[in-house]
C-alpha atoms as a PDB file:
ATOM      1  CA  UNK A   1     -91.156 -44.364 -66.981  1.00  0.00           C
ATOM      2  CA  UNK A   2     -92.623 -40.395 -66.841  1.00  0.00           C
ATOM      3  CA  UNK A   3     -93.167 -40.530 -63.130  1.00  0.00           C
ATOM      4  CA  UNK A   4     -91.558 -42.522 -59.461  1.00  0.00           C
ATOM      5  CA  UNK A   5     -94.126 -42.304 -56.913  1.00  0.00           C
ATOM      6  CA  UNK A   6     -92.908 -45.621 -54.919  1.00  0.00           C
ATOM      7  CA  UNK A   7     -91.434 -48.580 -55.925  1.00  0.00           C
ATOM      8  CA  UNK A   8     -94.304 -51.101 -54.904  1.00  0.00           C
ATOM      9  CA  UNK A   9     -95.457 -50.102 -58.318  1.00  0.00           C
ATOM     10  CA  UNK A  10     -92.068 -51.339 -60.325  1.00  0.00           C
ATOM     11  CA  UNK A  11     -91.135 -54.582 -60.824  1.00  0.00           C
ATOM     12  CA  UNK A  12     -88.372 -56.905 -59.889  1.00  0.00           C
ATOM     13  CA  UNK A  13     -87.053 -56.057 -63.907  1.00  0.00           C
ATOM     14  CA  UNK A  14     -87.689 -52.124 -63.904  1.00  0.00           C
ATOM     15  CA  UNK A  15     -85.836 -51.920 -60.084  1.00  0.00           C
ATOM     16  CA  UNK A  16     -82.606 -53.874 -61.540  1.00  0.00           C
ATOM     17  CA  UNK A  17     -82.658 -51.526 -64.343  1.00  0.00           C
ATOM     18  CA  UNK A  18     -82.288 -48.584 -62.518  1.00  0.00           C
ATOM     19  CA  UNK A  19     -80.024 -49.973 -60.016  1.00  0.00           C
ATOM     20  CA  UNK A  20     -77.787 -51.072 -63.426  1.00  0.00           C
ATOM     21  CA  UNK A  21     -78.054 -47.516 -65.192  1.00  0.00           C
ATOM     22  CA  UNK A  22     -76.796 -45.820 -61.289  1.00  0.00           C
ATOM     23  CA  UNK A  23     -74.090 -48.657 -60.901  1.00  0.00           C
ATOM     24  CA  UNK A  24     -73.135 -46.848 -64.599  1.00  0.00           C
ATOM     25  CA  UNK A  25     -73.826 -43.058 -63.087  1.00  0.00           C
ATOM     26  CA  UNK A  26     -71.697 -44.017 -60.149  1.00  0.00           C
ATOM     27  CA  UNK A  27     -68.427 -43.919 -62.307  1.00  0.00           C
ATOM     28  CA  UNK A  28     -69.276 -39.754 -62.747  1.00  0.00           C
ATOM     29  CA  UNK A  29     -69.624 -39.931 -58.950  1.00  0.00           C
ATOM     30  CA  UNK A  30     -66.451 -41.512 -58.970  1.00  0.00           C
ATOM     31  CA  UNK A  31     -64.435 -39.414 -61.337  1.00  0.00           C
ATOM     32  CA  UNK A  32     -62.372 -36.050 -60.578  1.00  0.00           C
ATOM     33  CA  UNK A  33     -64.437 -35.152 -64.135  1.00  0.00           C
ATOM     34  CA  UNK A  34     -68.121 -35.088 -63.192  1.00  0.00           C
ATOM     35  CA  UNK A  35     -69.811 -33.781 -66.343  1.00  0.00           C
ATOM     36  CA  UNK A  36     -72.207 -36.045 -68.574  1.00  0.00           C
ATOM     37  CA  UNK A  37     -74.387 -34.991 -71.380  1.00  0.00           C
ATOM     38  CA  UNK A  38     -77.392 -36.480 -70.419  1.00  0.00           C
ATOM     39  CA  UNK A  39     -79.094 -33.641 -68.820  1.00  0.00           C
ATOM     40  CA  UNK A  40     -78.157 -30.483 -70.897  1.00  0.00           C
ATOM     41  CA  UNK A  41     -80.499 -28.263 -71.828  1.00  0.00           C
ATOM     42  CA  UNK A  42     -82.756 -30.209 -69.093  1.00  0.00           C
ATOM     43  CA  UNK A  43     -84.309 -28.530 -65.989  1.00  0.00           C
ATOM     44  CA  UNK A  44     -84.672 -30.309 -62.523  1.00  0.00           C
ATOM     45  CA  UNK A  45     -87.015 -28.521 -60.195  1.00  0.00           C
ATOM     46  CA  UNK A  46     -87.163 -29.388 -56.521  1.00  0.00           C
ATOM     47  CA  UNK A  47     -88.987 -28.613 -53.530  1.00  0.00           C
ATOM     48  CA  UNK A  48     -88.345 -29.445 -50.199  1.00  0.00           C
ATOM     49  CA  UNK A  49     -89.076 -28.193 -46.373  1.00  0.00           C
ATOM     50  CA  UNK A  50     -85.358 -27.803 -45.984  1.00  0.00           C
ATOM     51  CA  UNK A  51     -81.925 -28.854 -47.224  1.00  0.00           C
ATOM     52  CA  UNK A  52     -81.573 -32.824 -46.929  1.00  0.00           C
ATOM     53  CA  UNK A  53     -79.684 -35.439 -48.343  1.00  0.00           C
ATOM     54  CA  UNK A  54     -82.695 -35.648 -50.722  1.00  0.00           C
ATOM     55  CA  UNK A  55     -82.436 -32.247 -51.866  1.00  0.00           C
ATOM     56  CA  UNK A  56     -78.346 -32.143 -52.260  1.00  0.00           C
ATOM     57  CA  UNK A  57     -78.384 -35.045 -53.969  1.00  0.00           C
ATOM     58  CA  UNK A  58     -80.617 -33.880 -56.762  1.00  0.00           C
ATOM     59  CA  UNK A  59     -78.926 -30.943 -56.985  1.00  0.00           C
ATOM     60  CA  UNK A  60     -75.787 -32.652 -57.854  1.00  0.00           C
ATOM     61  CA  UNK A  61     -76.937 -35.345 -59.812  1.00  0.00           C
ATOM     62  CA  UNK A  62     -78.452 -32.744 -62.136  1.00  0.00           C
ATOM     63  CA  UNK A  63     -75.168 -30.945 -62.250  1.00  0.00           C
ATOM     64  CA  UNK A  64     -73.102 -33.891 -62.971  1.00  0.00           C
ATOM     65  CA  UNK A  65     -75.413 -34.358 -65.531  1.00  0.00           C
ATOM     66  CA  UNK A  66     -75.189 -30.760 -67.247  1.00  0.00           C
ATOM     67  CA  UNK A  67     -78.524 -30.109 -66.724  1.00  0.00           C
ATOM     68  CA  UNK A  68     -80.206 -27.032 -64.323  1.00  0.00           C
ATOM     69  CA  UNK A  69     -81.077 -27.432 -60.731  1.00  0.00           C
ATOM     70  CA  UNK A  70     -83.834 -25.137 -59.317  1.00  0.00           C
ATOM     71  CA  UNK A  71     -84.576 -26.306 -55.977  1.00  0.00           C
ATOM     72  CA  UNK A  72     -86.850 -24.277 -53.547  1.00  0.00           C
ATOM     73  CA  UNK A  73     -86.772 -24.762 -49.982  1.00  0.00           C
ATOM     74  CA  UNK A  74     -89.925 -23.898 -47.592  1.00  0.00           C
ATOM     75  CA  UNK A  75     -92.789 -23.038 -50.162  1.00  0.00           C
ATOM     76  CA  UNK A  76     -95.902 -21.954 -48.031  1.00  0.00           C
ATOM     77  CA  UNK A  77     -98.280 -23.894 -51.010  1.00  0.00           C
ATOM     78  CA  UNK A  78     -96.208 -26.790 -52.367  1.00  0.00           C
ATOM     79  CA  UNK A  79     -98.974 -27.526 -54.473  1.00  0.00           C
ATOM     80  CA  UNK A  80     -99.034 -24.185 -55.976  1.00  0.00           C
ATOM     81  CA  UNK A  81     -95.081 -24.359 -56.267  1.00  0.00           C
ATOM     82  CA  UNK A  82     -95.806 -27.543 -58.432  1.00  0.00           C
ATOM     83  CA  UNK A  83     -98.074 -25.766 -60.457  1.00  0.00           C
ATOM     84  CA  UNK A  84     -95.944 -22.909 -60.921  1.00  0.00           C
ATOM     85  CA  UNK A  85     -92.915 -25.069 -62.040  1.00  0.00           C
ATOM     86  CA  UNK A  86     -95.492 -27.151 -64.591  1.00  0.00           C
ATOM     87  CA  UNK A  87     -96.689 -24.290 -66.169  1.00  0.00           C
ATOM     88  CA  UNK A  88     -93.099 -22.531 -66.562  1.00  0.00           C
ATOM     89  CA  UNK A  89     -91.743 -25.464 -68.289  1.00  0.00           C
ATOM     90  CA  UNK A  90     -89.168 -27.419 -65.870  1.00  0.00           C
ATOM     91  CA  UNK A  91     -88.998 -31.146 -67.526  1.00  0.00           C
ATOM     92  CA  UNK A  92     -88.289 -32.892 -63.845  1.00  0.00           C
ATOM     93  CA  UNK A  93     -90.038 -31.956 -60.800  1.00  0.00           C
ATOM     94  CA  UNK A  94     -88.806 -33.819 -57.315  1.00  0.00           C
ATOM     95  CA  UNK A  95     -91.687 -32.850 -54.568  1.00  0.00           C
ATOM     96  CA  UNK A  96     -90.239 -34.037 -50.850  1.00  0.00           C
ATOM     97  CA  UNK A  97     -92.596 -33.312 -48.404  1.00  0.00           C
ATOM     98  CA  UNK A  98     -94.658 -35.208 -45.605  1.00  0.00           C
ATOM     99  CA  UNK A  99     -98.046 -35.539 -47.814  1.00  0.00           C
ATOM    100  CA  UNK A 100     -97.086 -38.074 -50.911  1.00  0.00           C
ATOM    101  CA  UNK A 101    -100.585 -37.502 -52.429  1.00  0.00           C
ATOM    102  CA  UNK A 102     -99.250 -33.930 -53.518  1.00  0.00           C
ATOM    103  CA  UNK A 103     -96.779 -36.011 -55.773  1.00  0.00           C
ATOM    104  CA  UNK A 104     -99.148 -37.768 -57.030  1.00  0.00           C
ATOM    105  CA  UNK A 105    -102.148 -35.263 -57.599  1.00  0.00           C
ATOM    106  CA  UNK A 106     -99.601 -33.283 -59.651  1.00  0.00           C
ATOM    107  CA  UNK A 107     -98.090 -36.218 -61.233  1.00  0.00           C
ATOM    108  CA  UNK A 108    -101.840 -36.967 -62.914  1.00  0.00           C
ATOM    109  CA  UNK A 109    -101.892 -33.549 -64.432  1.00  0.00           C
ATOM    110  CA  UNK A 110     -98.266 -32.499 -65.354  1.00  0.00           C
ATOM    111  CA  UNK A 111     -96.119 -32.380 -67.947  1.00  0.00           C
ATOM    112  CA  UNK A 112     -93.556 -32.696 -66.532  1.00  0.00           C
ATOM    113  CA  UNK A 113     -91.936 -35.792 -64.981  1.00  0.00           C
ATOM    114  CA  UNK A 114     -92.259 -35.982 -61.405  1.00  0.00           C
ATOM    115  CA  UNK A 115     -90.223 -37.738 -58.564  1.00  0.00           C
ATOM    116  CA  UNK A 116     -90.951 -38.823 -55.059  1.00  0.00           C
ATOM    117  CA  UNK A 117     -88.555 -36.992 -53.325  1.00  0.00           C
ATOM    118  CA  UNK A 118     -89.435 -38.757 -50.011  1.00  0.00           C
ATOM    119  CA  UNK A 119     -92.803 -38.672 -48.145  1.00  0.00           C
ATOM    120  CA  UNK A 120     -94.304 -39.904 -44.361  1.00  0.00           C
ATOM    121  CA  UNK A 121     -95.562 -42.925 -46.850  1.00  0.00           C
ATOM    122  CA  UNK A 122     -92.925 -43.738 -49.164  1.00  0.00           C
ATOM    123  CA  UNK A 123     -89.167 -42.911 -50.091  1.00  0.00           C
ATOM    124  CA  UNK A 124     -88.246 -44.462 -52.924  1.00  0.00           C
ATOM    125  CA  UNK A 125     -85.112 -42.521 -54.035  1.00  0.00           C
ATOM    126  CA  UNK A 126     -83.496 -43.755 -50.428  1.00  0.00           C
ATOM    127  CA  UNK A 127     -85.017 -47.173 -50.384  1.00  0.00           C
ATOM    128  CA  UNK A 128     -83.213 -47.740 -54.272  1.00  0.00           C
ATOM    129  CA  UNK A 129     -79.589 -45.898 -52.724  1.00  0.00           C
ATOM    130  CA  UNK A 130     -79.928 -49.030 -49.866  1.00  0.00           C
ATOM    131  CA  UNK A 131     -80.651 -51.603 -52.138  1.00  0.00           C
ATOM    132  CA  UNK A 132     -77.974 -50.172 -53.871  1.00  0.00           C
ATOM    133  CA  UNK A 133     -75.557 -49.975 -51.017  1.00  0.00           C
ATOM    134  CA  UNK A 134     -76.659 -53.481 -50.371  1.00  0.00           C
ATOM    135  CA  UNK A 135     -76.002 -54.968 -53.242  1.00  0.00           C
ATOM    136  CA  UNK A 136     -72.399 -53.456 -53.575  1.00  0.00           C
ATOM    137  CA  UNK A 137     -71.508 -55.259 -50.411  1.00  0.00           C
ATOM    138  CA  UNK A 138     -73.421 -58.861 -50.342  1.00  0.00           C
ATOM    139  CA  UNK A 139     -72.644 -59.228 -54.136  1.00  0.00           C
ATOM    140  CA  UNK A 140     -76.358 -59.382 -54.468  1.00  0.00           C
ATOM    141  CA  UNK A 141     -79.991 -59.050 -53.147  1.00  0.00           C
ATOM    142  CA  UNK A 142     -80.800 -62.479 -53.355  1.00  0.00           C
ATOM    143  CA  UNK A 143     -81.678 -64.666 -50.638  1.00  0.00           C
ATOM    144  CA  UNK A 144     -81.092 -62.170 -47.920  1.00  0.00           C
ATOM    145  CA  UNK A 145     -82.196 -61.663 -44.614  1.00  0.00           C
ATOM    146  CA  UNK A 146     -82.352 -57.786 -43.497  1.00  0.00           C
ATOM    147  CA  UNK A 147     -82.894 -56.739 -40.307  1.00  0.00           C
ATOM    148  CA  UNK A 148     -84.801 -53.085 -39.635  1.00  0.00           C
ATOM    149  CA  UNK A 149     -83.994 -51.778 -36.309  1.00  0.00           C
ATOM    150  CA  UNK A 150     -85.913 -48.726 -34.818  1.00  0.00           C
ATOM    151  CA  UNK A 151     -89.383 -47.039 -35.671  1.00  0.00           C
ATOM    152  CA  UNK A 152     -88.834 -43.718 -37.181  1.00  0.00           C
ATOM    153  CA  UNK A 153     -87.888 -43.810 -40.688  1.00  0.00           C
ATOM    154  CA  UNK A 154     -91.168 -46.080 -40.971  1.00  0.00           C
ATOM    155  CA  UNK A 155     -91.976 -44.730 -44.811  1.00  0.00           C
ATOM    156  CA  UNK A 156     -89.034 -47.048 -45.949  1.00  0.00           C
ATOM    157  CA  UNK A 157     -90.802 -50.199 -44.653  1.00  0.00           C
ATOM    158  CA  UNK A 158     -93.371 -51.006 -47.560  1.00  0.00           C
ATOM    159  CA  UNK A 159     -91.371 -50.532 -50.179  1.00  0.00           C
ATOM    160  CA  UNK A 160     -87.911 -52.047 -48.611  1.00  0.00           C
ATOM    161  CA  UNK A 161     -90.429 -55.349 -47.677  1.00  0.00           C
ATOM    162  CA  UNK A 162     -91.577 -55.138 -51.736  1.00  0.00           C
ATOM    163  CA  UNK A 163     -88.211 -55.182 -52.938  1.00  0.00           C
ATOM    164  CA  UNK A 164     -86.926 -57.750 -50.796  1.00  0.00           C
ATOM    165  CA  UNK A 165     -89.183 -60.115 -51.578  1.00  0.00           C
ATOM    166  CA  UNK A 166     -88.960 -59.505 -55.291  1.00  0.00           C
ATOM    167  CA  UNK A 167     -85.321 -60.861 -54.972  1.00  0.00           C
ATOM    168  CA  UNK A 168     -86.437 -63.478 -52.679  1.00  0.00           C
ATOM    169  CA  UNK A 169     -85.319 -61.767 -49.869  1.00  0.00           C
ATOM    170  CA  UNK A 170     -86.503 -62.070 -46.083  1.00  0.00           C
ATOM    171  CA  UNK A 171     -87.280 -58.595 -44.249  1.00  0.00           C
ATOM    172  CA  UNK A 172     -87.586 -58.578 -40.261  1.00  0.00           C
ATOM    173  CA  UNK A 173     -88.316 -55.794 -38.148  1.00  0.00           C
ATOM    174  CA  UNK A 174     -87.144 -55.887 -34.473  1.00  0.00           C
ATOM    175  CA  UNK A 175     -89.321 -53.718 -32.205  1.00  0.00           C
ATOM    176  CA  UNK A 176     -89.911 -54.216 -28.482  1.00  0.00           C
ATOM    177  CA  UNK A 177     -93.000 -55.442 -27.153  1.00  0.00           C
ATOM    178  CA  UNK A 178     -93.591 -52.134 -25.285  1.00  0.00           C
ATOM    179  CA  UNK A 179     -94.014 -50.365 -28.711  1.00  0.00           C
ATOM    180  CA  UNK A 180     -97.453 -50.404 -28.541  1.00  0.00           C
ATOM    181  CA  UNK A 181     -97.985 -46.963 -31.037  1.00  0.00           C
ATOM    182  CA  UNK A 182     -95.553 -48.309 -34.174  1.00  0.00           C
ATOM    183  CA  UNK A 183     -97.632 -50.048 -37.144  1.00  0.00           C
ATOM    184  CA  UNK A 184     -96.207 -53.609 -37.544  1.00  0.00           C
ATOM    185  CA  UNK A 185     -95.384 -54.302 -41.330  1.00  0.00           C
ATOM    186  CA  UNK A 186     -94.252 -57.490 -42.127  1.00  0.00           C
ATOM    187  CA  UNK A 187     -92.275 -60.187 -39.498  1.00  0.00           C
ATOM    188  CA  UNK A 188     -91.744 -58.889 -36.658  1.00  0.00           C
ATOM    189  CA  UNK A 189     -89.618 -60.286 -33.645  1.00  0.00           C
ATOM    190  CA  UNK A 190     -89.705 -58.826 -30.405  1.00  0.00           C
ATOM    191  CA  UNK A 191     -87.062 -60.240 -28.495  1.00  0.00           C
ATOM    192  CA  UNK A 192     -83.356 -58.562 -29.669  1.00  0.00           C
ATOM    193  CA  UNK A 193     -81.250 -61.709 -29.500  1.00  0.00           C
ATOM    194  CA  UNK A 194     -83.749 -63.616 -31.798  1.00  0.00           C
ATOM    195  CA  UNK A 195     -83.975 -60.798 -34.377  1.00  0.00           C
ATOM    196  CA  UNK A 196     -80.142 -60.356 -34.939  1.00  0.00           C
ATOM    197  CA  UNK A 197     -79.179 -63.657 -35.304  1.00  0.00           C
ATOM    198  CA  UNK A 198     -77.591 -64.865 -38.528  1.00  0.00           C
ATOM    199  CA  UNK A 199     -79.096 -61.693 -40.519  1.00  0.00           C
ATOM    200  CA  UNK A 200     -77.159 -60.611 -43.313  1.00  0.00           C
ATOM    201  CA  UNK A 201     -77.752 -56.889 -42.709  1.00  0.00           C
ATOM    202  CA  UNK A 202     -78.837 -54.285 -40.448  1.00  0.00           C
ATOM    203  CA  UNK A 203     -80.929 -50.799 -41.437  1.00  0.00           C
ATOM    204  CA  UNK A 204     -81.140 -48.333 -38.381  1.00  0.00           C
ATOM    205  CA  UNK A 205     -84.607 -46.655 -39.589  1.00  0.00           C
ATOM    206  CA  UNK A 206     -83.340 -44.756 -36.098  1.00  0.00           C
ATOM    207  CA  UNK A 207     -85.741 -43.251 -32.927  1.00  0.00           C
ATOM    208  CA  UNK A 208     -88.958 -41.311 -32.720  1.00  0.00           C
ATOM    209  CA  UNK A 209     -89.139 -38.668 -30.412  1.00  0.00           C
ATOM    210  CA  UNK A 210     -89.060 -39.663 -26.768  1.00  0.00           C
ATOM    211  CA  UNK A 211     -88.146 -43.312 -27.565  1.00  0.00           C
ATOM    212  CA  UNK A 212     -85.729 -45.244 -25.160  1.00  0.00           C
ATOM    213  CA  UNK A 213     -82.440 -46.300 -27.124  1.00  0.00           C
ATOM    214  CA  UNK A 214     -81.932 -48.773 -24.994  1.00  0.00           C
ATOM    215  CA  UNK A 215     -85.099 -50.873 -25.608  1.00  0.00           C
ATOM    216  CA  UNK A 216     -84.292 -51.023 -29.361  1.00  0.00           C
ATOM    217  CA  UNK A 217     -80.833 -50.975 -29.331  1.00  0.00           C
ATOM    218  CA  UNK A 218     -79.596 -52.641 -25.932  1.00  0.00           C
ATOM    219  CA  UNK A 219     -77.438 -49.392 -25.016  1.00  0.00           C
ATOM    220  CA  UNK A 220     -78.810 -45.796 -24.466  1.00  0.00           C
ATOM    221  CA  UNK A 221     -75.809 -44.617 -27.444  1.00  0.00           C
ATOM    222  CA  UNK A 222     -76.836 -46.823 -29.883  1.00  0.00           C
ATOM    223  CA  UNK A 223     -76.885 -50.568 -30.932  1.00  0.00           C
ATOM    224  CA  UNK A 224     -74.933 -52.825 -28.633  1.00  0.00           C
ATOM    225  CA  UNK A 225     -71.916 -54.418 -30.221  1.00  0.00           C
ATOM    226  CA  UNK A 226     -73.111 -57.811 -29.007  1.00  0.00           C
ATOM    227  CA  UNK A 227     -76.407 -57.966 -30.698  1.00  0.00           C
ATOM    228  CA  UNK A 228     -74.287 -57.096 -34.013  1.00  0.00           C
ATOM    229  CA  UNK A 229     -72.246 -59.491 -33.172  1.00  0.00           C
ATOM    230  CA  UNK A 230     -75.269 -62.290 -33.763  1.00  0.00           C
ATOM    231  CA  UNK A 231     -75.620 -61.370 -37.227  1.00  0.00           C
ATOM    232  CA  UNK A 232     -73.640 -62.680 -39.799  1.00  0.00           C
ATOM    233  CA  UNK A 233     -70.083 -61.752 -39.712  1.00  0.00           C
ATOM    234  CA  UNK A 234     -68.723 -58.815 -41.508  1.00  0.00           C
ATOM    235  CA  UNK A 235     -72.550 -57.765 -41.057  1.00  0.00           C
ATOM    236  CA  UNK A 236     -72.976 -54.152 -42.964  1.00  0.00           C
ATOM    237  CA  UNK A 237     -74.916 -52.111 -41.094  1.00  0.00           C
ATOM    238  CA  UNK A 238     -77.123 -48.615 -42.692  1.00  0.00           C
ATOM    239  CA  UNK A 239     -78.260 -46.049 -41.225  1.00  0.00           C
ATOM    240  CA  UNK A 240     -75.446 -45.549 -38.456  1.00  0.00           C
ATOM    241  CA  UNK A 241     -71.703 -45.219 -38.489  1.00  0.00           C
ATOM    242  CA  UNK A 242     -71.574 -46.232 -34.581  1.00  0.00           C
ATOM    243  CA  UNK A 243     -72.055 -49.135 -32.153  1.00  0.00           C
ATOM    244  CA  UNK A 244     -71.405 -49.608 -28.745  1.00  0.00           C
ATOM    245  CA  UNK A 245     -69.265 -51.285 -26.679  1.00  0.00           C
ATOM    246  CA  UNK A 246     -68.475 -52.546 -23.223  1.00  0.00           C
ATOM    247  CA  UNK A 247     -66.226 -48.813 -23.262  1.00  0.00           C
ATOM    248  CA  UNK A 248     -68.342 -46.517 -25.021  1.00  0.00           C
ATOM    249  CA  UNK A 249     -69.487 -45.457 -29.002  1.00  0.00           C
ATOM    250  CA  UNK A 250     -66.988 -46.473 -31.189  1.00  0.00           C
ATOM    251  CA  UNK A 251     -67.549 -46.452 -35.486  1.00  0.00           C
ATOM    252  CA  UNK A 252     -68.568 -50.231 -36.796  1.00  0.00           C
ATOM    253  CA  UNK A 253     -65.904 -51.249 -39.102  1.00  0.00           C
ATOM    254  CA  UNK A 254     -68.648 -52.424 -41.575  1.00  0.00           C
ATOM    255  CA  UNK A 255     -70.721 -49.350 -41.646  1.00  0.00           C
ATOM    256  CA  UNK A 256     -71.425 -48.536 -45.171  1.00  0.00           C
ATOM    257  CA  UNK A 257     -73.357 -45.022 -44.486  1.00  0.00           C
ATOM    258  CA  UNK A 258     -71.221 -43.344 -46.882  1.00  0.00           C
ATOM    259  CA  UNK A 259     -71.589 -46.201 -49.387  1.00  0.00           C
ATOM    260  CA  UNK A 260     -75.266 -45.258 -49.513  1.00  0.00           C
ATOM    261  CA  UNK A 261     -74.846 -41.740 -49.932  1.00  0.00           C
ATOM    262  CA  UNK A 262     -72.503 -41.886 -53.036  1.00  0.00           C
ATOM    263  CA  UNK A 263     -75.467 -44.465 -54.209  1.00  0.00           C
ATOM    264  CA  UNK A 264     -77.679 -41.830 -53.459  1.00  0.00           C
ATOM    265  CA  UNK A 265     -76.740 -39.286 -55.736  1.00  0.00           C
ATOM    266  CA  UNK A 266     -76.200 -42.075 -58.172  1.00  0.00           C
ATOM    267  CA  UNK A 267     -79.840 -43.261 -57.836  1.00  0.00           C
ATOM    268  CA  UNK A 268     -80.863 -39.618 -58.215  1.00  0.00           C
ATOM    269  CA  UNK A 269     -78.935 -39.713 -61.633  1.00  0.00           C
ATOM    270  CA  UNK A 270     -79.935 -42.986 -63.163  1.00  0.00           C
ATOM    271  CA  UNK A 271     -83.740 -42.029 -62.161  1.00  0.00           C
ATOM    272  CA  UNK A 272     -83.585 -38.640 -63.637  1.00  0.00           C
ATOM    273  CA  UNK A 273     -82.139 -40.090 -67.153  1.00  0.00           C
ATOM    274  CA  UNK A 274     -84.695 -42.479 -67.257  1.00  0.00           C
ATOM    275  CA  UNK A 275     -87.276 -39.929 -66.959  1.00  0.00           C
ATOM    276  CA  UNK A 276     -85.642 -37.869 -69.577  1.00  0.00           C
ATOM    277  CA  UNK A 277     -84.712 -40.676 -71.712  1.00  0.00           C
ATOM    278  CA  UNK A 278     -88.361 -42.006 -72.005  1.00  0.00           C
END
């Protein structure tokens, strides 16, 4: 594997290996002594419109890895950035910005290895750290039915729906019927009772600009305690720490937000070995 783009070009195999090599990376995560060897004498380059989870993570997965981060925040020509990193020898590039074909023009060309660092089209970095997150806490992706609530973190959609159903998983996407400007993907249910009930997890994509809350999550704060409480019990939820209750926001026992982000940077590891490695 030189490049990630998106995962709806790996297969069921290739996305359990590198969920297998970051369960291993997630034991650096874990440790008070986070230096491997795998990285040294390696450089990551990175650029991004501003800090993110994307671009911390990197950062510290190449440091627990001994390697060198060089991450660049704000480039006026990302494309030229790209170029500039190519031709000064960085082994790893991670582009995150809004226009994916700029990772992939400069994947076609590069030396270098390059990663999707998250796009408007695709995220696959994030999508693996849920599946990862996922996994931890249903003991499998298998035979799963995942609920997506909300309509702005829509890039996650394709590739979430590709690796469900490699792991014969069932994706649904709640949205209200008043959503008229949201591209469907996939099942979709439009009534809220119907799309929570008996699912075996919830992702909070979260709101667009000038969406109403309460239309996709039955309270103006966030989603209603009762519609979680259709789903499956001890239902882990992404995306959001909160729900809501008859007395106001309170944090869902079963949130595993920071569960993802420790599989985050241990996605961001596994995927940068791999690179390296092949």
């Amino acid at each position: 594997m030189k490049n990630l783009l998106t995962l709806t070009d790996l297969t069921k195999k290739e996305i359990s290996d590198i969920l297998e090599v970051a369960t291993q990376m997630r034991r650096i995560v874990a440790t008070s002594y986070k230096k491997g060897p795998q990285l040294i004498g390696h450089v990551v380059a990175g650029v991004w419109n501003k800090p993110c989870v994307s671009s911390t993570a990197f950062q510290l997965a190449t440091a627990y890895l001994s390697g060198t981060a060089c991450p660049v925040f704000g480039a006026e020509d990302v494309l030229e950035q790209c170029h500039t990193f190519d031709s000064m020898g960085v082994n790893t590039m991670v582009i995150g910005c809004d226009n994916g074909n700029i990772a992939k023009s400069i994947a076609n060309v590069s030396r270098a290895g390059v990663i999707n660092g998250g796009s408007s089209q695709y995220d696959p970095i994030g999508v693996l750290a849920d599946l990862m997150a996922l996994n931890s806490k249903l003991d499998g992706l298998s035979n799963l039915n995942v609920l997506f609530v909300g309509n702005r973190d829509v890039n996650k959609i394709n590739e979430l729906n590709h690796c469900l159903q490699l792991f014969g998983s069932n994706s649904i996407w709640y949205l209200p019927p008043d959503d008229f400007i949201t591209t469907r993907k996939g099942i979709i249910i439009d009534r809220a009772p119907a799309a929570f009930s008996g699912v075996d997890a919830v992702i909070d994509l979260g709101l667009a600009a000038f969406s109403d809350p309460e239309k996709y999550y039955g309270t103006s704060g966030g989603i209603s305690e009762e519609l979680m409480d259709l789903a499956r019990v001890n239902c882990p939820l992404l995306g959001s720490r909160y729900i809501v209750d008859n007395v106001g926001i309170k944090e869902y026992a079963h949130n595993i937000v920071s569960t993802r982000e420790s599989a985050y940077v241990s996605v961001a590891m596994a995927v940068l070995y791999l690179l390296q490695r092949d």
